[in-house]
PDB file of N, CA and C in Angstrom:
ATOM      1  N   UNK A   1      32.950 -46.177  -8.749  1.00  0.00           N
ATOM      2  CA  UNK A   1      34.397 -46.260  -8.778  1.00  0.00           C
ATOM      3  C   UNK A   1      34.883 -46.001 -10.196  1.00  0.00           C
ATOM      4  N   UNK A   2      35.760 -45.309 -10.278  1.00  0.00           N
ATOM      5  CA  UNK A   2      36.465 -44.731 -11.994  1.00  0.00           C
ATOM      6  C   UNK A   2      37.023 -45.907 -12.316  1.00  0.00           C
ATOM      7  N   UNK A   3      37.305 -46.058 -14.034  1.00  0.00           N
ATOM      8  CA  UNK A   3      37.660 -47.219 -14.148  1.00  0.00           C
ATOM      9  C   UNK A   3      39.720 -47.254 -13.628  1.00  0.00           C
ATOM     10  N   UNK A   4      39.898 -48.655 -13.367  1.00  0.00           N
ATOM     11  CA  UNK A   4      41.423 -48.491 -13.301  1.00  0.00           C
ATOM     12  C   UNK A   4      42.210 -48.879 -14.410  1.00  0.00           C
ATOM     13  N   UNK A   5      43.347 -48.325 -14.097  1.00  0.00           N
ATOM     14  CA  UNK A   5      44.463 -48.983 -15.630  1.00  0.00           C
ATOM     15  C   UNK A   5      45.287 -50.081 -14.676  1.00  0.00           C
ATOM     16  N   UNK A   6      45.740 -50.923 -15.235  1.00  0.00           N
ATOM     17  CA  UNK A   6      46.625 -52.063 -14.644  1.00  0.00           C
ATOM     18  C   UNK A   6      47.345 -52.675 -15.784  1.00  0.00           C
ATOM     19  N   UNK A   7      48.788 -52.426 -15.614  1.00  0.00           N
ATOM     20  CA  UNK A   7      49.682 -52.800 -16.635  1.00  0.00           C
ATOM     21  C   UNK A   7      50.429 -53.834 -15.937  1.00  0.00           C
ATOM     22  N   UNK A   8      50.176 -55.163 -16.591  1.00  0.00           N
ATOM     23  CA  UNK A   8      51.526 -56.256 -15.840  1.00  0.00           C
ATOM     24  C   UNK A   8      52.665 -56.456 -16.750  1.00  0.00           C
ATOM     25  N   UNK A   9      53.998 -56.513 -16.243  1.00  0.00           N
ATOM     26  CA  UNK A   9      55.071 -56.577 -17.098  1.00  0.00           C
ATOM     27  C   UNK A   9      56.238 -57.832 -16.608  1.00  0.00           C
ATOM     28  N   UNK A  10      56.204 -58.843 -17.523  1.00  0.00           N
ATOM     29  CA  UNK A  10      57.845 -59.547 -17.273  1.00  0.00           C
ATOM     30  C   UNK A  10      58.511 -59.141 -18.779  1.00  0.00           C
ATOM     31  N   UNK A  11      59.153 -60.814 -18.490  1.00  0.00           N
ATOM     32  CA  UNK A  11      60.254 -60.893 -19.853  1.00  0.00           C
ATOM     33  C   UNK A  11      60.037 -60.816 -21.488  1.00  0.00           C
ATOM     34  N   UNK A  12      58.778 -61.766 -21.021  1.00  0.00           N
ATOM     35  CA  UNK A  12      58.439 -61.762 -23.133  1.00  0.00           C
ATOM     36  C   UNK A  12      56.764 -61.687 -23.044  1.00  0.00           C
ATOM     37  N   UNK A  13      56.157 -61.169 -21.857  1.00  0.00           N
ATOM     38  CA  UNK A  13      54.583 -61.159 -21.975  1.00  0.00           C
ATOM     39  C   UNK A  13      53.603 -62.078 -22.322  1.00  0.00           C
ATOM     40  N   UNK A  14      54.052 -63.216 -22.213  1.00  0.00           N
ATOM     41  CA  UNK A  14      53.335 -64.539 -22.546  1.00  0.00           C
ATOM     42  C   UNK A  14      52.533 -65.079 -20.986  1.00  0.00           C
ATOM     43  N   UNK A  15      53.382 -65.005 -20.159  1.00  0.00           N
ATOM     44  CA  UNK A  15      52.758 -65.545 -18.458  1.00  0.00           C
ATOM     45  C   UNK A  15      52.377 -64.607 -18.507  1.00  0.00           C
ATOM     46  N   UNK A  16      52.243 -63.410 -18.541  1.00  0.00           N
ATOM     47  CA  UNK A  16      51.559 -62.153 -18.628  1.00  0.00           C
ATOM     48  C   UNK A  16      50.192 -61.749 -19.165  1.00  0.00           C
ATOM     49  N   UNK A  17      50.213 -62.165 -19.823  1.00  0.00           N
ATOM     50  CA  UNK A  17      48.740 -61.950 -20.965  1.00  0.00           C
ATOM     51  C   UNK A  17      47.914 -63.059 -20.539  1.00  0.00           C
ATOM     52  N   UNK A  18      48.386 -64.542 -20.132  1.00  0.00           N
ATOM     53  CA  UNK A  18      47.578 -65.661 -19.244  1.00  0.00           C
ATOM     54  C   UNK A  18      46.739 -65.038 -17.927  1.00  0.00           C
ATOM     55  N   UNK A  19      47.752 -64.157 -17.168  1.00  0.00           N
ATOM     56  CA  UNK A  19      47.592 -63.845 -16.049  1.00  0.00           C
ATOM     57  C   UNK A  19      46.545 -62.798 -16.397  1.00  0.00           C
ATOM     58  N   UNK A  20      46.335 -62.023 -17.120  1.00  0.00           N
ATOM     59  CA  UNK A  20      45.659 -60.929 -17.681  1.00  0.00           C
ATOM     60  C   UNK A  20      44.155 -61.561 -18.117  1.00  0.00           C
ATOM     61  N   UNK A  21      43.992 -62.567 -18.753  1.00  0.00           N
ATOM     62  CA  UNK A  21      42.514 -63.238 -18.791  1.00  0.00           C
ATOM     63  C   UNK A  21      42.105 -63.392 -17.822  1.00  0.00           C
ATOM     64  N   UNK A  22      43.175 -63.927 -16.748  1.00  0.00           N
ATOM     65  CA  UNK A  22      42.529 -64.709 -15.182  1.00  0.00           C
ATOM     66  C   UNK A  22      41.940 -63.408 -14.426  1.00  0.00           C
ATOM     67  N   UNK A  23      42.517 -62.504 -14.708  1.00  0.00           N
ATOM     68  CA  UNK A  23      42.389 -61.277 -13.717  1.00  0.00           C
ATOM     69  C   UNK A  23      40.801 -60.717 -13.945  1.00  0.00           C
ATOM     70  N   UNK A  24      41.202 -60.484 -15.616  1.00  0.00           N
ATOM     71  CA  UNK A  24      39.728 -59.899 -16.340  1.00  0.00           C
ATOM     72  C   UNK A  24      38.325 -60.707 -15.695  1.00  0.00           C
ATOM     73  N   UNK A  25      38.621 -62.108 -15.856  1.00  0.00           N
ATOM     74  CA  UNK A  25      37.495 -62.983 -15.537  1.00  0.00           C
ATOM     75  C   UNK A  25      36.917 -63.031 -13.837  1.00  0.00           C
ATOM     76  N   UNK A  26      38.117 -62.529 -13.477  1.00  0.00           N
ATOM     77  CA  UNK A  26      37.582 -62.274 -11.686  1.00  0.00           C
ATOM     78  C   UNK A  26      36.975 -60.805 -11.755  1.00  0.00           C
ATOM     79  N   UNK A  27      37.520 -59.791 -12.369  1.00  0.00           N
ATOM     80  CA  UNK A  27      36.761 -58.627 -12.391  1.00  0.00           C
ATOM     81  C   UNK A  27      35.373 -58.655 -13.122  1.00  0.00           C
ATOM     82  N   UNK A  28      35.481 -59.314 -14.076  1.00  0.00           N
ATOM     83  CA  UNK A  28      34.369 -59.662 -14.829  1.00  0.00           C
ATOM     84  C   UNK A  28      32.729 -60.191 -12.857  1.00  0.00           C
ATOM     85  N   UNK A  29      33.402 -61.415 -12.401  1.00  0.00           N
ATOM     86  CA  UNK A  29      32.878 -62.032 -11.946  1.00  0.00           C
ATOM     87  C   UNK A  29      32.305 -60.661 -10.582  1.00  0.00           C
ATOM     88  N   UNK A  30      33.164 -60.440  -9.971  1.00  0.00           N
ATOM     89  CA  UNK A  30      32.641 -59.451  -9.165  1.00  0.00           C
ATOM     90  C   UNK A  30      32.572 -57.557  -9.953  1.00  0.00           C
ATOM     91  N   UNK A  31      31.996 -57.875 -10.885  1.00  0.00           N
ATOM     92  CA  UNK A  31      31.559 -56.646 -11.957  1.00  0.00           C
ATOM     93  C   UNK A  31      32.437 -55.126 -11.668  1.00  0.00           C
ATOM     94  N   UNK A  32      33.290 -55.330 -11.433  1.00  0.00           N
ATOM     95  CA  UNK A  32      34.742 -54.289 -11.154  1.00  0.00           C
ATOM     96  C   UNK A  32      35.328 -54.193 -13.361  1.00  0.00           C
ATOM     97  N   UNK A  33      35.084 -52.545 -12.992  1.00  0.00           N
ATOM     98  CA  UNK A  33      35.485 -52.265 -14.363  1.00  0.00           C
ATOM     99  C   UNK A  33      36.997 -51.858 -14.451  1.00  0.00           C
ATOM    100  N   UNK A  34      37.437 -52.681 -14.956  1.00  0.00           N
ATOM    101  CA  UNK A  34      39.436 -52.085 -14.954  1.00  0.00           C
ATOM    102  C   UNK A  34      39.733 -52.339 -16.394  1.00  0.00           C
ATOM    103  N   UNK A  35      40.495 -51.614 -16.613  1.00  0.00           N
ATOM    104  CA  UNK A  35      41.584 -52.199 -18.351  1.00  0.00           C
ATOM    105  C   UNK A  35      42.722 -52.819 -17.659  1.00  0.00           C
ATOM    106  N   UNK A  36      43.395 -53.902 -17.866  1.00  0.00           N
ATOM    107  CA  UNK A  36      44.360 -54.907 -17.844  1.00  0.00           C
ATOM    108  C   UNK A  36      44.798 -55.158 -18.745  1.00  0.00           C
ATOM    109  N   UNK A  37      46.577 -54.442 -18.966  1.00  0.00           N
ATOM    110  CA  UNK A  37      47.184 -54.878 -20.165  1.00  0.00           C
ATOM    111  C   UNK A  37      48.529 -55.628 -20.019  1.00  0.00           C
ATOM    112  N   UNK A  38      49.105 -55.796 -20.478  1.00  0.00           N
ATOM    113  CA  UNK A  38      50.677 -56.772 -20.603  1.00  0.00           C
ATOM    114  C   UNK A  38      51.091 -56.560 -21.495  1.00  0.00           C
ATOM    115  N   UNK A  39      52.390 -56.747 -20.916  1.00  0.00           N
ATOM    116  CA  UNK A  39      53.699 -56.512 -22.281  1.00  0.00           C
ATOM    117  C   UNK A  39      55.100 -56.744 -21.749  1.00  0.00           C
ATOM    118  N   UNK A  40      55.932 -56.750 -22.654  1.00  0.00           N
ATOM    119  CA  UNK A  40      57.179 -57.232 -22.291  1.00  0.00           C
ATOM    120  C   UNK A  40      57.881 -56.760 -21.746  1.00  0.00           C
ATOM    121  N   UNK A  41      58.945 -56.590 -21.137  1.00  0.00           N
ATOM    122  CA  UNK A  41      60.025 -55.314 -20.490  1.00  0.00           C
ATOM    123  C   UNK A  41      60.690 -54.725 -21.165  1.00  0.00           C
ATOM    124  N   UNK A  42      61.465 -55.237 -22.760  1.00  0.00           N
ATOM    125  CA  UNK A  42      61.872 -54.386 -23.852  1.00  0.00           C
ATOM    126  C   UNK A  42      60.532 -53.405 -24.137  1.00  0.00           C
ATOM    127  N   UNK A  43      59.345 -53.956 -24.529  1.00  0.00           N
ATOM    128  CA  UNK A  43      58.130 -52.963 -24.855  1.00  0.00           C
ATOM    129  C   UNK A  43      57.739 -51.918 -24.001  1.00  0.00           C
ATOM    130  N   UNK A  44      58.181 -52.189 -22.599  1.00  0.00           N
ATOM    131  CA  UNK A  44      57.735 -51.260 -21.434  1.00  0.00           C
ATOM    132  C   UNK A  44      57.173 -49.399 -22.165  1.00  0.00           C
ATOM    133  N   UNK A  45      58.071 -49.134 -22.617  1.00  0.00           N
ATOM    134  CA  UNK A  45      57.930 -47.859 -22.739  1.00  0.00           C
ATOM    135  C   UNK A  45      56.807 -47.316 -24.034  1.00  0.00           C
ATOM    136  N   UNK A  46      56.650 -48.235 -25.757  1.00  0.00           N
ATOM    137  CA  UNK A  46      55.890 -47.966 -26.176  1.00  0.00           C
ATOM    138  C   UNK A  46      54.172 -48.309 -25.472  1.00  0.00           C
ATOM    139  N   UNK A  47      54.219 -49.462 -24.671  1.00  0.00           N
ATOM    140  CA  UNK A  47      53.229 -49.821 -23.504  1.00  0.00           C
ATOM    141  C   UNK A  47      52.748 -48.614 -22.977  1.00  0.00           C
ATOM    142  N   UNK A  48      53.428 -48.372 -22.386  1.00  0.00           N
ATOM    143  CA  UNK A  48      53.032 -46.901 -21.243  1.00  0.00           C
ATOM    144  C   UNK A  48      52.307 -45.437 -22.448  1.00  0.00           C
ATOM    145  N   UNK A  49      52.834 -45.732 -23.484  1.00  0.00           N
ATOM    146  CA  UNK A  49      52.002 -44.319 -24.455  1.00  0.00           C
ATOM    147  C   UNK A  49      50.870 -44.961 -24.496  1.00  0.00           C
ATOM    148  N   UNK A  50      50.926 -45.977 -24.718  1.00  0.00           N
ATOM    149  CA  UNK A  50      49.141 -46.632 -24.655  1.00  0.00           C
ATOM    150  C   UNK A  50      48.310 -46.516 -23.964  1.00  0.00           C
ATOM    151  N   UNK A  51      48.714 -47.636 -22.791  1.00  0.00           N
ATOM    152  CA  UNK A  51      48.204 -47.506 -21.339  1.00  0.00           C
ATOM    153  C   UNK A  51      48.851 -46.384 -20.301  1.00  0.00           C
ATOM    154  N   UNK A  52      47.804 -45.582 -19.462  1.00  0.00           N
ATOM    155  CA  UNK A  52      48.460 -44.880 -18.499  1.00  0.00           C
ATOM    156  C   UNK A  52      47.535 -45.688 -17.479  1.00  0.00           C
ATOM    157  N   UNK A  53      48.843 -46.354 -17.150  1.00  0.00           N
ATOM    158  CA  UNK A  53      48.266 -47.297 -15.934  1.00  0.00           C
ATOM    159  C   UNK A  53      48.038 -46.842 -14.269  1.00  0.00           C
ATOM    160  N   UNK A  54      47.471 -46.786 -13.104  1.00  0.00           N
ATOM    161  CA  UNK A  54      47.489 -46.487 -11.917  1.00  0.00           C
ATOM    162  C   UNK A  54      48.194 -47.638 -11.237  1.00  0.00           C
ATOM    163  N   UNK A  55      49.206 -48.279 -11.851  1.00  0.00           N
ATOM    164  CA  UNK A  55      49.517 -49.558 -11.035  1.00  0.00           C
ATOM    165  C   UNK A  55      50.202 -50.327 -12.248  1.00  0.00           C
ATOM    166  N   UNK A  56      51.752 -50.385 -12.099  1.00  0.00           N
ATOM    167  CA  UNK A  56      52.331 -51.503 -12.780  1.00  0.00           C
ATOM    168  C   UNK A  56      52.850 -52.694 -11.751  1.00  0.00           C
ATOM    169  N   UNK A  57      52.085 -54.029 -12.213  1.00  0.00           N
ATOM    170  CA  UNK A  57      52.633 -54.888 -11.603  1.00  0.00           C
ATOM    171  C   UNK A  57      53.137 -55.690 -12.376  1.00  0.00           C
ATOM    172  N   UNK A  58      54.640 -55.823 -11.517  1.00  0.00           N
ATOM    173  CA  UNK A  58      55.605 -56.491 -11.952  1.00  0.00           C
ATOM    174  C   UNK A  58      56.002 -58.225 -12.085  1.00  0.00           C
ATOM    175  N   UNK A  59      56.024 -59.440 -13.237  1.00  0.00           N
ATOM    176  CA  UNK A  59      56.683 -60.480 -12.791  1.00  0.00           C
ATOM    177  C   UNK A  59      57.752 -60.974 -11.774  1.00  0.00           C
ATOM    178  N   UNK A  60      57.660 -61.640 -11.402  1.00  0.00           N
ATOM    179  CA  UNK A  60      58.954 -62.103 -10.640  1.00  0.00           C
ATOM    180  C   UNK A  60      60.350 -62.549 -11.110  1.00  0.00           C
ATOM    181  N   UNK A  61      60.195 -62.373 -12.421  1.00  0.00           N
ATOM    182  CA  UNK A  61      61.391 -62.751 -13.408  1.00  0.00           C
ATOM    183  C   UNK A  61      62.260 -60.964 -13.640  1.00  0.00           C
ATOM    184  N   UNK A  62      61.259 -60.268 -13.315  1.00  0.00           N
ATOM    185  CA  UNK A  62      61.738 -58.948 -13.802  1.00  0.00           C
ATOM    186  C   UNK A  62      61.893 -58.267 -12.312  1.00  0.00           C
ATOM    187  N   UNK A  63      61.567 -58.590 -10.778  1.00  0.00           N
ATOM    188  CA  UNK A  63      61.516 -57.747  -9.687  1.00  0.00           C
ATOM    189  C   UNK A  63      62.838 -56.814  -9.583  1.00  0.00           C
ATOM    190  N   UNK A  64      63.790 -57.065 -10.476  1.00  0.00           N
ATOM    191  CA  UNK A  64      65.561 -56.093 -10.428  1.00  0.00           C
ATOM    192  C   UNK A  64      64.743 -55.139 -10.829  1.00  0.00           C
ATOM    193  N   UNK A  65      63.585 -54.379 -11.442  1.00  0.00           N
ATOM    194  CA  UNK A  65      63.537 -53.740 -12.287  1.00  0.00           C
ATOM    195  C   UNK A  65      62.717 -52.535 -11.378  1.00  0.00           C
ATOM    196  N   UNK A  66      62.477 -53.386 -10.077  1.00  0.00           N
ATOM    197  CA  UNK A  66      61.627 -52.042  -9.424  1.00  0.00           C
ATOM    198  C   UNK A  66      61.410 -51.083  -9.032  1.00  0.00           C
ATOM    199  N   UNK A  67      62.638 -51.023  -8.346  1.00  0.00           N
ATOM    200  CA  UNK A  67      63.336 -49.219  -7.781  1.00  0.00           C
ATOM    201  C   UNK A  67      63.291 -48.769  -8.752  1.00  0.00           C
ATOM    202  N   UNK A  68      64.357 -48.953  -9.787  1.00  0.00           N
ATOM    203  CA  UNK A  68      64.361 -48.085 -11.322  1.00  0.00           C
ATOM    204  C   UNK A  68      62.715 -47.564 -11.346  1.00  0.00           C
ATOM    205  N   UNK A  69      61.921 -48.305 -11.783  1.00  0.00           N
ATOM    206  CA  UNK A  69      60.618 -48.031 -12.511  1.00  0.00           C
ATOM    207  C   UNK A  69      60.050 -46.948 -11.521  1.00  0.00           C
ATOM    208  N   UNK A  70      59.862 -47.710 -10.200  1.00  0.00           N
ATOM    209  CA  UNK A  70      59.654 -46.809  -9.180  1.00  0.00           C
ATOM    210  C   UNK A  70      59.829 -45.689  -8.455  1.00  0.00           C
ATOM    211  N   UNK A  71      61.097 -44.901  -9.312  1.00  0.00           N
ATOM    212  CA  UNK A  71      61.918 -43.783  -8.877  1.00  0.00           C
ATOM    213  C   UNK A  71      61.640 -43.218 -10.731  1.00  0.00           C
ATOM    214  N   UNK A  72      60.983 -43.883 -12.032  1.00  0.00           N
ATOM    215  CA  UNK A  72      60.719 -43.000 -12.743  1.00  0.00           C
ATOM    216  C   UNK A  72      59.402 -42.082 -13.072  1.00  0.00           C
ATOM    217  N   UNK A  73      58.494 -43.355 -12.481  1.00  0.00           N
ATOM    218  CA  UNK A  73      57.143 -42.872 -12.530  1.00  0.00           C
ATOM    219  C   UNK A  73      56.422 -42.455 -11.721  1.00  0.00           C
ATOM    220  N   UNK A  74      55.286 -41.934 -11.466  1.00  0.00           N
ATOM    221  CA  UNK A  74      54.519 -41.788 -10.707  1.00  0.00           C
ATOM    222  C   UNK A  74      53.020 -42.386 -10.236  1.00  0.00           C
ATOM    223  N   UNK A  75      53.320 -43.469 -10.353  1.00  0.00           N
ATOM    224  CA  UNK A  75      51.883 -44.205 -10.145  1.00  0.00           C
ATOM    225  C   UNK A  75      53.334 -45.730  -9.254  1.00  0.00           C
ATOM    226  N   UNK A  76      52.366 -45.973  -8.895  1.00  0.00           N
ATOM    227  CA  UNK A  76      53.154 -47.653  -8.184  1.00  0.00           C
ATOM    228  C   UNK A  76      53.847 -48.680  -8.504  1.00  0.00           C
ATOM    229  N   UNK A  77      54.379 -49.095  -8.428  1.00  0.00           N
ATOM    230  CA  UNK A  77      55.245 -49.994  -9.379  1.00  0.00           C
ATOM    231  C   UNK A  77      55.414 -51.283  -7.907  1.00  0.00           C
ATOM    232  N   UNK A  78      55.148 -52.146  -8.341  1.00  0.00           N
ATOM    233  CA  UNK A  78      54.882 -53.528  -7.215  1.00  0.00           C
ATOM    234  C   UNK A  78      55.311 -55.198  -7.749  1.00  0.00           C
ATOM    235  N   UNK A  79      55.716 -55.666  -7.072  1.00  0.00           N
ATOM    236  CA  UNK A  79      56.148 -57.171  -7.861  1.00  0.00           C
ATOM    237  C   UNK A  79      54.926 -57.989  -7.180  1.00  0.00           C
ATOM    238  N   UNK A  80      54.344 -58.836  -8.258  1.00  0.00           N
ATOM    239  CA  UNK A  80      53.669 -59.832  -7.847  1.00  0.00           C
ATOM    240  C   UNK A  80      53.921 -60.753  -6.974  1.00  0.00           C
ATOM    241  N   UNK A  81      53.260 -61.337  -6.246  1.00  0.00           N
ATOM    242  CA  UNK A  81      53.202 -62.073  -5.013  1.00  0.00           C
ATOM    243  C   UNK A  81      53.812 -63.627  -5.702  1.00  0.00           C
ATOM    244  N   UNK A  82      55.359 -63.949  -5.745  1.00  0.00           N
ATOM    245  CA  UNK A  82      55.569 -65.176  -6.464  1.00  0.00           C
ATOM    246  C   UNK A  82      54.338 -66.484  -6.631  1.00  0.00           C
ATOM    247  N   UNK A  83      53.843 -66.648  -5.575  1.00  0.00           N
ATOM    248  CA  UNK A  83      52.903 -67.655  -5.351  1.00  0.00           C
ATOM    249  C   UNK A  83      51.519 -67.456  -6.066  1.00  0.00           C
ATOM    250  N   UNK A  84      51.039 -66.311  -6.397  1.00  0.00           N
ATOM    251  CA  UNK A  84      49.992 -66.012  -7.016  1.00  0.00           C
ATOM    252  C   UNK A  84      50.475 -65.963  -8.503  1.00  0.00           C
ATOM    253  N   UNK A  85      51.666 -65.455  -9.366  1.00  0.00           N
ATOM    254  CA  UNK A  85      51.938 -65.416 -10.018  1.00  0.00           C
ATOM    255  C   UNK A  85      52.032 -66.879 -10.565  1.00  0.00           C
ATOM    256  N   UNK A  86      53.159 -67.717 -10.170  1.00  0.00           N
ATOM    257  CA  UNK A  86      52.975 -68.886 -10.307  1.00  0.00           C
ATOM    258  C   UNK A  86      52.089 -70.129 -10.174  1.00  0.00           C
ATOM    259  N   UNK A  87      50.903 -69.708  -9.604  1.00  0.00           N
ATOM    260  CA  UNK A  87      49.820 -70.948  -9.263  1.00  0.00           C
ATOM    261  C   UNK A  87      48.323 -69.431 -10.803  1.00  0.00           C
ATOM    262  N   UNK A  88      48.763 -68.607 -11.297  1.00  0.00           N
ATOM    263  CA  UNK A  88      48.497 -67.376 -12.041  1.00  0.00           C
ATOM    264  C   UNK A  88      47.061 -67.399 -11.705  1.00  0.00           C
ATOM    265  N   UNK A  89      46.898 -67.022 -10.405  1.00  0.00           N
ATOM    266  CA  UNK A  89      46.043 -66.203  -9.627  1.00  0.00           C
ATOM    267  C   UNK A  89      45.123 -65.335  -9.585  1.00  0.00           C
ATOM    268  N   UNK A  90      44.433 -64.923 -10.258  1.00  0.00           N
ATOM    269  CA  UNK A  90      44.143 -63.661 -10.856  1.00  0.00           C
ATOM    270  C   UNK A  90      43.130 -63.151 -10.278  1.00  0.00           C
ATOM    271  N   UNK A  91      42.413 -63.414  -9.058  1.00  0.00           N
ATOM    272  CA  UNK A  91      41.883 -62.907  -8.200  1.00  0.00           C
ATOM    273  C   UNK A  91      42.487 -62.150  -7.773  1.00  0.00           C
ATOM    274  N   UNK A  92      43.816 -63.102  -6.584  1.00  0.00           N
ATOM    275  CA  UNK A  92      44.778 -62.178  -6.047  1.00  0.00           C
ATOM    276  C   UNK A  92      45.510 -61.086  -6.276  1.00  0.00           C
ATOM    277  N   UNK A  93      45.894 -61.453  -7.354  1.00  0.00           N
ATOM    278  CA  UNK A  93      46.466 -60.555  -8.365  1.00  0.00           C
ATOM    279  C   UNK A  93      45.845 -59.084  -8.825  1.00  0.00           C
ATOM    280  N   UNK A  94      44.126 -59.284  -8.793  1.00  0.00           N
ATOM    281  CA  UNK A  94      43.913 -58.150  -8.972  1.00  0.00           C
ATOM    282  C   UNK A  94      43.475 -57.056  -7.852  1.00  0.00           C
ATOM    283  N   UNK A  95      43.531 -58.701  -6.965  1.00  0.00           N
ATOM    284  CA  UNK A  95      43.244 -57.543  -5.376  1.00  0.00           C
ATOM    285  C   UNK A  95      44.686 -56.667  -5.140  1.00  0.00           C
ATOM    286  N   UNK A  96      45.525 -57.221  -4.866  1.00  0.00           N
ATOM    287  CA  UNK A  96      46.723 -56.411  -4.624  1.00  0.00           C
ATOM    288  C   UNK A  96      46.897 -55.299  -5.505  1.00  0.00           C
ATOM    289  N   UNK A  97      46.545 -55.208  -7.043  1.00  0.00           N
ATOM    290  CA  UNK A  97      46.760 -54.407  -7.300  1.00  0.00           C
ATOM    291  C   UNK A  97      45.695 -53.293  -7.171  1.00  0.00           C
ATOM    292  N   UNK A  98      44.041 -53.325  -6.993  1.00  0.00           N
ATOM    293  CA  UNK A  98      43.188 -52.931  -6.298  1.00  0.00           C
ATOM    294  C   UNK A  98      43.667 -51.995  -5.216  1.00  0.00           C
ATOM    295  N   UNK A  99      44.299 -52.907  -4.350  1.00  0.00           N
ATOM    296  CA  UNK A  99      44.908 -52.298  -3.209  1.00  0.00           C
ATOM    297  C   UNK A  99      46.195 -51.496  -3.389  1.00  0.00           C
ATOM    298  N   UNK A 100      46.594 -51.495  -3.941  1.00  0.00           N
ATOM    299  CA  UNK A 100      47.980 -50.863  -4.143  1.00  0.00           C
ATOM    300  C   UNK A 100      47.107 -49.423  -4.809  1.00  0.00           C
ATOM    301  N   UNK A 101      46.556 -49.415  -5.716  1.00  0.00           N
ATOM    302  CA  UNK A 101      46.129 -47.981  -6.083  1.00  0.00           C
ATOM    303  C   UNK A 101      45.462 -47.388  -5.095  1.00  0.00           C
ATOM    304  N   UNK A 102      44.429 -48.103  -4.388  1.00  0.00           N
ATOM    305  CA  UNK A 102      43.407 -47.521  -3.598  1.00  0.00           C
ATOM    306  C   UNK A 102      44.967 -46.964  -2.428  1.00  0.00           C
ATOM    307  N   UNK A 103      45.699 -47.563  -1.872  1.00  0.00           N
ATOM    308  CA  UNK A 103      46.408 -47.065  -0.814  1.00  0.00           C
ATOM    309  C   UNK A 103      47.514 -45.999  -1.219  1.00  0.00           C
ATOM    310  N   UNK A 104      47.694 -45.489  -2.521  1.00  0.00           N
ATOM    311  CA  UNK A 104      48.306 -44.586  -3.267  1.00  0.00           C
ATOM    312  C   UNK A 104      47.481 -43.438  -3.503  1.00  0.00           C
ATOM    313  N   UNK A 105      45.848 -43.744  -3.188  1.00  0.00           N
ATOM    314  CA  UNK A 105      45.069 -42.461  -3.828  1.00  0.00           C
ATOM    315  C   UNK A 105      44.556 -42.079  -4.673  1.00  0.00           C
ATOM    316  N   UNK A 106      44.941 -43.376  -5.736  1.00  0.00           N
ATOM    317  CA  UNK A 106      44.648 -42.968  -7.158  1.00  0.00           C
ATOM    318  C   UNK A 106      43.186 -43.064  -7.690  1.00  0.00           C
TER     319      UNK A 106
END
């Protein structure tokens, strides 16, 4: 499997970058190679020269932001599952987004 990009984005990237260890450590655990990054929603755009992600998933503080994102880019743009986000999940979290690329093609 190629490796994946996975960019998560809210307000100031702090629940973000938490959620981003949890994720790593489940990929870690079932030996799935992905890059997982975070950043803020002002940063969104120097973010994206960095990372070219197959999958931005979105906070639940930021879900207004999805159509927009989703009508600019071309890779997926998805809001996290409130409940996984908030209990910061990161299994789940990286299955959905797993799944969200794999059902896009990428």
């Amino acid at each position: 499997m190629a490796e994946k990009n996975i960019l998560l984005v809210c307000n100031a990237g702090m629940s973000t970058s938490l959620l981003v260890t949890k994720m790593q450590k489940a990929a870690d655990k079932d030996d799935i190679t992905v890059n997982i990054a975070a950043t803020a929603s002002p940063d969104l755009k120097n973010k994206l020269d960095e990372v070219k992600p197959d999958v931005m998933m979105l906070g639940p503080q930021v879900r207004y932001m999805e159509k927009k994102l989703a009508a600019e880019y071309d890779f997926p743009v998805k809001v996290i599952n409130m409940r996984d986000y908030g209990l910061m999940n990161g299994e789940n979290v990286l299955k959905d987004a797993l799944a969200t690329i794999d059902a896009a093609g990428k």
